[in-house]
C-alpha atoms as a PDB file:
ATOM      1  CA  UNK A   1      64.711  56.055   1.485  1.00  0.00           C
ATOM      2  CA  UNK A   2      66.173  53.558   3.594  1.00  0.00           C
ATOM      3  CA  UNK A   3      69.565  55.057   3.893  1.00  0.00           C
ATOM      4  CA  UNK A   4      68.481  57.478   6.565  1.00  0.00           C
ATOM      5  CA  UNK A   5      68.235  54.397   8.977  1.00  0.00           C
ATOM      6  CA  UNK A   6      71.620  54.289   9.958  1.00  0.00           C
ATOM      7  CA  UNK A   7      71.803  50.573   9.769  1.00  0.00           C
ATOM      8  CA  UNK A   8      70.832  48.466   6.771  1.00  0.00           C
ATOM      9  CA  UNK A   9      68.019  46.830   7.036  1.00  0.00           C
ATOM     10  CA  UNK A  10      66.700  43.319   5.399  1.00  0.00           C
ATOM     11  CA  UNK A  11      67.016  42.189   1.587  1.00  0.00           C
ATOM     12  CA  UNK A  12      63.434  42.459   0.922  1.00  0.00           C
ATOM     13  CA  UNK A  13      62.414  45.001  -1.454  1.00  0.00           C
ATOM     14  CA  UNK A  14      59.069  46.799  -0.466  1.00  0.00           C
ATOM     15  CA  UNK A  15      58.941  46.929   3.306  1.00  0.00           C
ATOM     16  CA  UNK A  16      57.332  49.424   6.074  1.00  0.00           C
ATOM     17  CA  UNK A  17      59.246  50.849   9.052  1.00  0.00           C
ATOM     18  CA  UNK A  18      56.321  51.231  12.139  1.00  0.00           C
ATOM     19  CA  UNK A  19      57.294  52.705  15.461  1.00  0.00           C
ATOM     20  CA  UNK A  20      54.583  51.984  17.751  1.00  0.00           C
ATOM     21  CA  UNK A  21      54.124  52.833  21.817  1.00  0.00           C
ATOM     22  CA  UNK A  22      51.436  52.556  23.937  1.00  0.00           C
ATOM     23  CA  UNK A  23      50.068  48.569  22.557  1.00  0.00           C
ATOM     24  CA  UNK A  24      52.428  45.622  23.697  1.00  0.00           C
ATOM     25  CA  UNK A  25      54.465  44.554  20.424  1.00  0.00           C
ATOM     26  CA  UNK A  26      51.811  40.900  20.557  1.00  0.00           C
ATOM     27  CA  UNK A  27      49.652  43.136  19.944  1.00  0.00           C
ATOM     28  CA  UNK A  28      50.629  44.409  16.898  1.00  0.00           C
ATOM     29  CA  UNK A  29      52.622  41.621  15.696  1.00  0.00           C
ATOM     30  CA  UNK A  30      49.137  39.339  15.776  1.00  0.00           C
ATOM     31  CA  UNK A  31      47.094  42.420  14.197  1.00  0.00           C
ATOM     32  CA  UNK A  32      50.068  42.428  10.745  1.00  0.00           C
ATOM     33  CA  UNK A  33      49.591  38.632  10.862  1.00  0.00           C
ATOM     34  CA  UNK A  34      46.326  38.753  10.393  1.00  0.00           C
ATOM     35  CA  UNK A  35      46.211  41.279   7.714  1.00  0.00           C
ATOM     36  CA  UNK A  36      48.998  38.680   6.269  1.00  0.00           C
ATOM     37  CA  UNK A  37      51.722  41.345   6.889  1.00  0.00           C
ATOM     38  CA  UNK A  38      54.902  38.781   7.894  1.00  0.00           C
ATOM     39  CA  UNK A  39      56.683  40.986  10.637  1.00  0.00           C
ATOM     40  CA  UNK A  40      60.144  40.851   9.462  1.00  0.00           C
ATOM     41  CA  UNK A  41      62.268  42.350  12.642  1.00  0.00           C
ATOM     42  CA  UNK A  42      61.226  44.168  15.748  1.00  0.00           C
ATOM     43  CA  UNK A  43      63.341  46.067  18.613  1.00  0.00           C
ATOM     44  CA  UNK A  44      62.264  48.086  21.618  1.00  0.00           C
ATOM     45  CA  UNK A  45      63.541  51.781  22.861  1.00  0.00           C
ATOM     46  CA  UNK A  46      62.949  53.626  25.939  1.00  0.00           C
ATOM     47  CA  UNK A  47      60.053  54.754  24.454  1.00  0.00           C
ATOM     48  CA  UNK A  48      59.163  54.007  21.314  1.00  0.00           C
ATOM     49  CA  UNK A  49      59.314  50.193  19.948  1.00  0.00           C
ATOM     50  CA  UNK A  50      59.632  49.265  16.347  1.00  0.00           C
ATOM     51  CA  UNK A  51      58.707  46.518  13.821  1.00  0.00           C
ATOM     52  CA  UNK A  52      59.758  45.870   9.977  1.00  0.00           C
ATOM     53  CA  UNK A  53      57.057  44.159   7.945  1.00  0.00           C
ATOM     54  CA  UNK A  54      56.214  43.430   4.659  1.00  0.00           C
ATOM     55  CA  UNK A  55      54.669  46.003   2.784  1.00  0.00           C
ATOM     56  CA  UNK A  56      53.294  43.130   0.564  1.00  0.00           C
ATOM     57  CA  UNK A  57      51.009  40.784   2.082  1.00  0.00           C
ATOM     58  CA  UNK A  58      51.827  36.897   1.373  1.00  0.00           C
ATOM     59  CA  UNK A  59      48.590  36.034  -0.763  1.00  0.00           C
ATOM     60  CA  UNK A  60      49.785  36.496  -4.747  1.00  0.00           C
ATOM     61  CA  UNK A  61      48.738  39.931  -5.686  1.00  0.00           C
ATOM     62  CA  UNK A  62      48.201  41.293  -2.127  1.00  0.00           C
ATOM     63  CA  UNK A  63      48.341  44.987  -2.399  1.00  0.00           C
ATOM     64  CA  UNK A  64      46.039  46.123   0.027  1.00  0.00           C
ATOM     65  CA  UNK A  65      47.369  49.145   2.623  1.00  0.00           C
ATOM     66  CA  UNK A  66      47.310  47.762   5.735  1.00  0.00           C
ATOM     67  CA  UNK A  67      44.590  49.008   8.183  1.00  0.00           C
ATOM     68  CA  UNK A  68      47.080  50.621  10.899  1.00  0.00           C
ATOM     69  CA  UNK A  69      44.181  52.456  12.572  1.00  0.00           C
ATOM     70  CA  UNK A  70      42.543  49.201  13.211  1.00  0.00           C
ATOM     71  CA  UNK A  71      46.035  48.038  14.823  1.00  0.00           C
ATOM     72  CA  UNK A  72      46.375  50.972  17.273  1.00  0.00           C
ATOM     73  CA  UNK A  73      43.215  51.780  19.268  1.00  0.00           C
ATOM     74  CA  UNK A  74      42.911  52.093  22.943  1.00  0.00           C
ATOM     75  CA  UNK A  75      45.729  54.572  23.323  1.00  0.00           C
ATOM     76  CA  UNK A  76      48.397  53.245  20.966  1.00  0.00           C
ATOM     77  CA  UNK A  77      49.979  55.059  18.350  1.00  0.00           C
ATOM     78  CA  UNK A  78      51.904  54.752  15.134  1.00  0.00           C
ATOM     79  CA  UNK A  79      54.429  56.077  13.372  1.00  0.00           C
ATOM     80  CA  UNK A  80      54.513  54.397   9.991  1.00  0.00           C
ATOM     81  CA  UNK A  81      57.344  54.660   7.073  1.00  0.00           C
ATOM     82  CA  UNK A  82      56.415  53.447   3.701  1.00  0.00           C
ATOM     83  CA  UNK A  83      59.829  53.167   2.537  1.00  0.00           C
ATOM     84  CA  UNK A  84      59.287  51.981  -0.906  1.00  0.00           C
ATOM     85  CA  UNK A  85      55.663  52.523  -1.680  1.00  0.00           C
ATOM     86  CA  UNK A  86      55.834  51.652  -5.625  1.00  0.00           C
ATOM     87  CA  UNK A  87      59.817  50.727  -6.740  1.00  0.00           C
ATOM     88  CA  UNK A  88      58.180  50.116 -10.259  1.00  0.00           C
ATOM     89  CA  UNK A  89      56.463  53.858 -10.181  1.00  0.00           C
ATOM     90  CA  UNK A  90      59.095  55.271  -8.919  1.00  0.00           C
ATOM     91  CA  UNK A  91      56.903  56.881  -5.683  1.00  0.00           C
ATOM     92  CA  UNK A  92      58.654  58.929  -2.865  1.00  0.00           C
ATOM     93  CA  UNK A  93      58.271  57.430   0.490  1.00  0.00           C
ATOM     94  CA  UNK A  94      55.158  58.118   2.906  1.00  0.00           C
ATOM     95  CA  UNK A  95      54.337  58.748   6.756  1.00  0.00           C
ATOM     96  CA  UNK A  96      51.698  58.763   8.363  1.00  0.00           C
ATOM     97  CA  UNK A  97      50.965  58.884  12.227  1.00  0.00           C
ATOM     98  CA  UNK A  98      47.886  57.129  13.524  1.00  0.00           C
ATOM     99  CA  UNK A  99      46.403  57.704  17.449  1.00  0.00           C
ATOM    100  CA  UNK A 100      43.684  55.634  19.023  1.00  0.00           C
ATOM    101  CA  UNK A 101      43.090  54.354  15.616  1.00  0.00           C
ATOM    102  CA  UNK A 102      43.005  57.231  13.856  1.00  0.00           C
ATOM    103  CA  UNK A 103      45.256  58.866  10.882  1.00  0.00           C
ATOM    104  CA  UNK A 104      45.858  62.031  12.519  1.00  0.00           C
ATOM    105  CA  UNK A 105      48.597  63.232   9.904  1.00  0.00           C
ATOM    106  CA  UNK A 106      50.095  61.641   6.627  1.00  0.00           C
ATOM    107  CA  UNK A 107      52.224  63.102   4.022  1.00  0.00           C
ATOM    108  CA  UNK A 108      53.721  62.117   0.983  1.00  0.00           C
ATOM    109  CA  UNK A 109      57.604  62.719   0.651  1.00  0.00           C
ATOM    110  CA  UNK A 110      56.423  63.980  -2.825  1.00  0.00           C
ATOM    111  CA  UNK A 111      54.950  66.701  -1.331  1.00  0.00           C
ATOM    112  CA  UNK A 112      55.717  67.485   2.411  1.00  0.00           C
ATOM    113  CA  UNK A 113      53.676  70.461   2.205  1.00  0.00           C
ATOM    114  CA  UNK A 114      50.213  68.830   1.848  1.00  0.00           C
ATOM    115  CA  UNK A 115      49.693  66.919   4.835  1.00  0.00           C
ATOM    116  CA  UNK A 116      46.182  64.842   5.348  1.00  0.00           C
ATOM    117  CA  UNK A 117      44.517  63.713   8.469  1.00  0.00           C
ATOM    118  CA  UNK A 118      42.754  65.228  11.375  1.00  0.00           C
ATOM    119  CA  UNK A 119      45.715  67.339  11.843  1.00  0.00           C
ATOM    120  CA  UNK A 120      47.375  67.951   8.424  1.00  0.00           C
ATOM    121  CA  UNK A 121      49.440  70.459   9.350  1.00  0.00           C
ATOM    122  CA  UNK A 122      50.825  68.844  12.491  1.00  0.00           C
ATOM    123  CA  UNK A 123      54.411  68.538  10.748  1.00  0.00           C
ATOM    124  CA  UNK A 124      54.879  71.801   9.031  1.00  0.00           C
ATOM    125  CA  UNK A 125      56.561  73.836  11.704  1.00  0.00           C
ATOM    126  CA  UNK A 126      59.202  71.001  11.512  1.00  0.00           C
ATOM    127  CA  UNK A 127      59.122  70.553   7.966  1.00  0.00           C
ATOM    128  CA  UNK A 128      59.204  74.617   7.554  1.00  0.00           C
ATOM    129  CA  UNK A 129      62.495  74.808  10.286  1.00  0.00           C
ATOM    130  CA  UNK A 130      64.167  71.994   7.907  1.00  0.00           C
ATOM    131  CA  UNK A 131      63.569  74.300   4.616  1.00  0.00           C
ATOM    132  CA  UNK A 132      61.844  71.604   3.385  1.00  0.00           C
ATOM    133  CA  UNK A 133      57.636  73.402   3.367  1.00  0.00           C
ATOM    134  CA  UNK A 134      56.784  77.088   3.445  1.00  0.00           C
ATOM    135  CA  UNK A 135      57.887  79.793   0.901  1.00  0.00           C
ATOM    136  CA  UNK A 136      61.771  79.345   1.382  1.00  0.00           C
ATOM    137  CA  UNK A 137      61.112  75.171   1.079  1.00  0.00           C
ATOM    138  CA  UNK A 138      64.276  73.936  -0.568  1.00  0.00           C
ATOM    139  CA  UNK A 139      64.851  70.273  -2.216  1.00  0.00           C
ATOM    140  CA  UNK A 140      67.488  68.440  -3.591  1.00  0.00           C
ATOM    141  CA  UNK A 141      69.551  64.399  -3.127  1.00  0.00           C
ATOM    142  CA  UNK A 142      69.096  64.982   0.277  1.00  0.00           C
ATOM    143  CA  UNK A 143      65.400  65.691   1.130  1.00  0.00           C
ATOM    144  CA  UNK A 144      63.778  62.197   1.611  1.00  0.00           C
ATOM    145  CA  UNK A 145      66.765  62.313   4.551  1.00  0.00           C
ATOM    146  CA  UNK A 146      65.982  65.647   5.333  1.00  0.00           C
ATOM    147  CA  UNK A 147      62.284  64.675   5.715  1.00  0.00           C
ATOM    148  CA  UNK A 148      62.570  61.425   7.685  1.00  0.00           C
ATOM    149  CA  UNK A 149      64.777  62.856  10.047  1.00  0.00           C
ATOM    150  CA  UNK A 150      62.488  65.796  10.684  1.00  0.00           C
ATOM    151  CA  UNK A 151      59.733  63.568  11.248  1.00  0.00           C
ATOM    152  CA  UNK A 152      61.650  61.432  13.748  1.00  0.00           C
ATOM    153  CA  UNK A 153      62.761  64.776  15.440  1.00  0.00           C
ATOM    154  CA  UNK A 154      59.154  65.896  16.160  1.00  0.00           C
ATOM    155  CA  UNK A 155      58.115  62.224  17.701  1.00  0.00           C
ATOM    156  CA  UNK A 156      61.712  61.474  19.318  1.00  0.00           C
ATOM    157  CA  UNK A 157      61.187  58.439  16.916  1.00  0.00           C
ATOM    158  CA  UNK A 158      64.852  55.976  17.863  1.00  0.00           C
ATOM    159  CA  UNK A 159      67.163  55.032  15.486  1.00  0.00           C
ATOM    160  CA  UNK A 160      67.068  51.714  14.209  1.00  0.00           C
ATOM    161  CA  UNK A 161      69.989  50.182  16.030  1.00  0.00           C
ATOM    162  CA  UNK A 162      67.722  49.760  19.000  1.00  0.00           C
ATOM    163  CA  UNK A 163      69.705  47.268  21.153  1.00  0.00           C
ATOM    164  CA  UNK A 164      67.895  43.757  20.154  1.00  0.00           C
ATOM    165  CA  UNK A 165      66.746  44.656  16.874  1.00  0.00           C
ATOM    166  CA  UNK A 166      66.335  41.415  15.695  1.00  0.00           C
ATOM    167  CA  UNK A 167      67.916  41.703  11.899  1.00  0.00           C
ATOM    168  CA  UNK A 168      68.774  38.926   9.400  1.00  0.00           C
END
């Protein structure tokens, strides 16, 4: 998944990509840290801001999703990347988008098509323009790409060479 960012990004295995605006970064730096989410790198756009964490909290065993609608209320919002959400299962990455603390849409990149959230459906005109949802949905090496960058087309997500990105 991570070889749609077009820069590489830290050693670490299992980690989450989360664009965020509206919420200062303390904000949700102090909000991972206390789900015990270490914040690995962070950066800030015109726009949109971003920070790499952990997908793995630092307790042994720590598996728990993090609560991102907990992270984002009073106007912020989300756009989260599970880049590696089970290496050992072998699952597709996941999105999910999150307003004033709630999930308003998630898919899996396992299946674009079925979106959930208050508005499910919220990517499919993208997905559907990108061949990749709808009757003419095509998929091959290409479509976790293909997907990402549809999804950062629709929220004019940045790339991740954000001037500062602060990258080991």
């Amino acid at each position: 998944m991570t070889h749609w960012i077009r820069r590489p990004l830290p050693p670490y295995e299992e980690i989450n990509v989360v664009f965020f605006r509206g919420m200062p970064l303390d904000t949700l730096v102090r909000g991972l840290l206390a789900g015990r989410r270490l914040p690995l790198a962070y950066g800030k756009g015109a726009d949109w801001g971003v920070v790499l964490h952990d997908m793995l909290g630092w307790s042994s065993g720590d598996y728990d999703l993090v609560d991102y609608g907990r992270l984002c209320r009073g106007g912020g919002e989300l756009a989260v990347f599970v880049t590696e959400p089970c290496i050992a299962k072998g699952h597709r990455p996941e999105f999910d988008y999150y307003r004033d603390g709630r999930l308003v849409t998630g898919l899996s990149f396992e299946t674009p098509s079925y979106g959930v959230g208050a508005r499910p459906d919220l990517l499919a005109p993208a997905l559907t323009a990108a061949n990749l949802a709808g009757p003419h949905a095509e998929y091959d090496e290409d479509s976790d790409t293909r997907i990402a960058q549809s999804i950062a087309a629709h929220f004019a997500l940045p790339e991740l060479d954000l001037p500062g990105l602060d990258l080991p």
